[in-house]
Protein backbone atom coordinates (compact mmCIF):
# COMPACT_ATOMS: atom_id res chain seq x y z
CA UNK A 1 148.85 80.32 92.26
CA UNK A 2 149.40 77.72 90.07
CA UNK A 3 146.79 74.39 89.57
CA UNK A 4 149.76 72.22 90.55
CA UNK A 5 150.85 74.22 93.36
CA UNK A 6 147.52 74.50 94.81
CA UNK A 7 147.05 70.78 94.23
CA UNK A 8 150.00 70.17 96.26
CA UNK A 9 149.00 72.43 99.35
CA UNK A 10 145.66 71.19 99.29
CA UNK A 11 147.05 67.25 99.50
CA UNK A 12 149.24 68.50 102.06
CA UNK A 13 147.10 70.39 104.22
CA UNK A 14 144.45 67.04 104.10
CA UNK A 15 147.32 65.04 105.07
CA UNK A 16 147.97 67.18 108.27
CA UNK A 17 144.68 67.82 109.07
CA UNK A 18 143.72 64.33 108.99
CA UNK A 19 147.05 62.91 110.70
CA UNK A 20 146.25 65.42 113.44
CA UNK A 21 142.68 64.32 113.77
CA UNK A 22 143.90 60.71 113.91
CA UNK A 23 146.29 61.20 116.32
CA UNK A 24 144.17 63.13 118.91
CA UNK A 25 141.43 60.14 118.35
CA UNK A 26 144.58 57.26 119.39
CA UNK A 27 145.47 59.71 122.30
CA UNK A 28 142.08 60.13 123.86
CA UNK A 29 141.44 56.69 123.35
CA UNK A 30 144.55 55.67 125.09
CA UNK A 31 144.02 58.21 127.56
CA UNK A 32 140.38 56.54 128.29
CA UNK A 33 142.02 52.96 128.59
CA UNK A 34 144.90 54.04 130.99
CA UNK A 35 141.87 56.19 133.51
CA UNK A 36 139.73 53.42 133.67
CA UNK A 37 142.00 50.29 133.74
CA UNK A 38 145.08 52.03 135.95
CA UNK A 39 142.96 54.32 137.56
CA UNK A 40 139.65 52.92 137.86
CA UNK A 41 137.64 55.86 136.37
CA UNK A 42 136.42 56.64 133.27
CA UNK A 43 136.56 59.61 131.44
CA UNK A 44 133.00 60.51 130.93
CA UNK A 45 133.65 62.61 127.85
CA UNK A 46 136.51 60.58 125.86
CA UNK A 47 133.99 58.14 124.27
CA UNK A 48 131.68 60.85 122.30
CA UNK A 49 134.72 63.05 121.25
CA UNK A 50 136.56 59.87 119.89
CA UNK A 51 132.59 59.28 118.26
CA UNK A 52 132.37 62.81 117.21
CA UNK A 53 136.25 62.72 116.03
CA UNK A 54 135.80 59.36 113.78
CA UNK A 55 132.45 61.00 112.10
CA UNK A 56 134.76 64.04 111.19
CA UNK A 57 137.81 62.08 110.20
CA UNK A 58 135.52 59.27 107.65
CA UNK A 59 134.16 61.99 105.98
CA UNK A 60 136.84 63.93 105.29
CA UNK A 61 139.06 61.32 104.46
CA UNK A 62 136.44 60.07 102.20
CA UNK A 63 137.76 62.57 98.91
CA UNK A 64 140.85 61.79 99.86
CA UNK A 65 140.80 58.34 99.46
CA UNK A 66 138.65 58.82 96.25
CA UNK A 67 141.45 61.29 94.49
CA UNK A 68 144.31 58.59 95.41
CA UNK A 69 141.97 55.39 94.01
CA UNK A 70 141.61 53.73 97.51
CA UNK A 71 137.40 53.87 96.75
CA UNK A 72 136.50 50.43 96.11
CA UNK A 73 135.19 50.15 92.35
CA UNK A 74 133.47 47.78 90.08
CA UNK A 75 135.26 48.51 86.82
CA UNK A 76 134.65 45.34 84.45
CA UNK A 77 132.05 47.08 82.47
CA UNK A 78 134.58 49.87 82.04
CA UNK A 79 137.71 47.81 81.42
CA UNK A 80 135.96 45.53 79.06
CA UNK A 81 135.11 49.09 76.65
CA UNK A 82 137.51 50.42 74.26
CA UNK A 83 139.16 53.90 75.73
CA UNK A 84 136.95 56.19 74.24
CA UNK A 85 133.53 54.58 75.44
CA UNK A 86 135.37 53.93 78.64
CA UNK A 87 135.97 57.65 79.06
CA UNK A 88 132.48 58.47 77.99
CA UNK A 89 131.32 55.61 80.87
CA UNK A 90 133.21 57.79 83.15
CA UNK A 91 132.23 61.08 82.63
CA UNK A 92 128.51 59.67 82.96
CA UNK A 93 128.99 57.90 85.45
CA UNK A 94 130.54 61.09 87.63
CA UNK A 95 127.61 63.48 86.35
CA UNK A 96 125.29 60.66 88.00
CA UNK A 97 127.58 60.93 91.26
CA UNK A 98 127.83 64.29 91.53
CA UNK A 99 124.16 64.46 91.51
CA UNK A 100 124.05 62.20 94.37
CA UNK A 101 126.31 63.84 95.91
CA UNK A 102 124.74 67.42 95.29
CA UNK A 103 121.44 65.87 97.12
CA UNK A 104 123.22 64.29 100.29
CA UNK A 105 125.23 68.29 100.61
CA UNK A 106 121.59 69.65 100.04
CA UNK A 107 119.81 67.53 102.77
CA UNK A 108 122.59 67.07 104.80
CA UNK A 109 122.72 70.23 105.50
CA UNK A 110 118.64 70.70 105.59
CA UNK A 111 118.75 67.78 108.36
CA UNK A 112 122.04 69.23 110.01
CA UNK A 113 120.06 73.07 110.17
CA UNK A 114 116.65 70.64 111.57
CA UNK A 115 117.81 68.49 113.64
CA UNK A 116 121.31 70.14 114.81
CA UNK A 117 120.18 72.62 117.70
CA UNK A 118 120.68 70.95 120.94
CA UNK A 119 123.78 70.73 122.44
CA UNK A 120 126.90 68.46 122.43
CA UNK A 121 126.18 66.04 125.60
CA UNK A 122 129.60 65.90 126.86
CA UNK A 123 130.97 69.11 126.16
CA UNK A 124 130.45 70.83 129.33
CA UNK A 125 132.32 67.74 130.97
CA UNK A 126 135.32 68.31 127.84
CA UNK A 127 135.77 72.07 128.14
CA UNK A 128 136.03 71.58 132.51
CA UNK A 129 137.97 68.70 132.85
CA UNK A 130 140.74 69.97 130.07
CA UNK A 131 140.24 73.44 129.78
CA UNK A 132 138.22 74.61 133.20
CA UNK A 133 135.88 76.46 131.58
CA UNK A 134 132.14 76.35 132.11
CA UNK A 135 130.39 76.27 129.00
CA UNK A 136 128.03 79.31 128.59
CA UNK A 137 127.01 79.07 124.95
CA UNK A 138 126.99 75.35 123.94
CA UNK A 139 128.32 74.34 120.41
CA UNK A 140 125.42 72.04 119.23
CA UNK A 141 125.40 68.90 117.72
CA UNK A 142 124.59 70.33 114.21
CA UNK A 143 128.41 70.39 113.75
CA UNK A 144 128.65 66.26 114.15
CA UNK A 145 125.66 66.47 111.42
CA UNK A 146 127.53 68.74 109.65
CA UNK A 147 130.19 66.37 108.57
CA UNK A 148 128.25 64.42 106.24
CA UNK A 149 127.59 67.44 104.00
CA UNK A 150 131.36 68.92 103.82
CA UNK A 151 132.61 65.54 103.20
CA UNK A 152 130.13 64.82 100.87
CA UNK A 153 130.95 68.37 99.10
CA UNK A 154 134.86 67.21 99.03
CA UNK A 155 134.29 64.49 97.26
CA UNK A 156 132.18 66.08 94.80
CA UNK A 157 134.97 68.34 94.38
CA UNK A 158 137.04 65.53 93.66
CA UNK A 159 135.05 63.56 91.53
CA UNK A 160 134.62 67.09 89.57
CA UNK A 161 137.70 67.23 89.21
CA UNK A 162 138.34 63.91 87.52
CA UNK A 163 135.74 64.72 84.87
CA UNK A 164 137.20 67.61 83.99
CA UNK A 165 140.52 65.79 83.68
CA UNK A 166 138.97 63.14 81.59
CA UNK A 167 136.75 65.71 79.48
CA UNK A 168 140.37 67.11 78.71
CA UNK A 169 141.80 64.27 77.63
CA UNK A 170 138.74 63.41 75.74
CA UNK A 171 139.10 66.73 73.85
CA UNK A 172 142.60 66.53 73.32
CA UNK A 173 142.54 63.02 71.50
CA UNK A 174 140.10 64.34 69.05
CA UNK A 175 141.83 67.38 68.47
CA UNK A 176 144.58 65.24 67.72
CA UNK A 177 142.60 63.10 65.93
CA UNK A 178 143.38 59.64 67.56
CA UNK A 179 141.12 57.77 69.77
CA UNK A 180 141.81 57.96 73.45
């Protein structure tokens, strides 16, 4: 498959996936308000899957607001640079992230495998209420702690991905022999 192509189901797969994420969050959430102010009872479950949901959603969304530019930036330093040290700046400055970034994938995960085993509170009361089924082995909680780590490993795929675009274009001005 082409790099385009793949681009383009990727984008649209983390535009479905996160739309559908969102849009369970509004209904449970709505579904909460109308129980306990029509109804006068709360859903004991709604609040920690909407929690649980927004973890999953932040991170994820995360690399994709970072390949579309929506990551807030300081960039004066940068702008103020002619193009080639700019692009230099860059490329630096995404090694440096990526290494964060490796570290918060390695001990996210480390803390997720730690701290991770006991079980989701409220699932028993999810799987009953919607599903009727009695929860015999729990899903844990090292799946909310898990988020931090696959986010965190998006990003750094995006980020990789940038310096390898600018490394390109980098290469390709000097090949030319112009300045980028």
């Amino acid at each position: 498959m082409e790099a385009r192509a793949l681009s383009r189901l990727y984008a649209s797969t983390m535009r479905h996936v996160l739309a559908t994420m969102m849009s369970v969050l509004l209904a449970v959430m709505l579904l909460q308000v109308i129980a306990r102010y029509g109804f006068n009872s709360s859903l004991i479950w709604a609040e920690e899957l909407c929690r649980y949901l927004l973890i999953w959603l932040s991170f994820i969304a995360c690399g994709v607001a970072y390949a579309r530019g929506e990551i807030a930036a300081v960039e004066l330093l940068e702008r103020s640079l002619p193009a080639l040290l700019a692009r230099i700046l860059l490329i630096f400055r995404n090694v440096l992230i990526l290494g964060l970034l490796g570290l918060l994938v390695y001990y996210g995960l480390r803390y997720a495998e730690l701290s991770g085993s006991q079980p989701i509170p409220a699932l028993g009361f999810i799987l009953h209420d919607l599903f009727g089924i009695s929860s015999r082995a729990p899903i844990t909680v090292f799946w909310v702690y898990a988020a931090l780590p696959i986010g965190m490993a998006i990003l750094a795929v995006h980020v990789a991905a940038q310096t390898v675009r600018c490394l390109r274009e980098l290469l390709a001005a000097r090949t030319a022999g112009d300045s980028p």
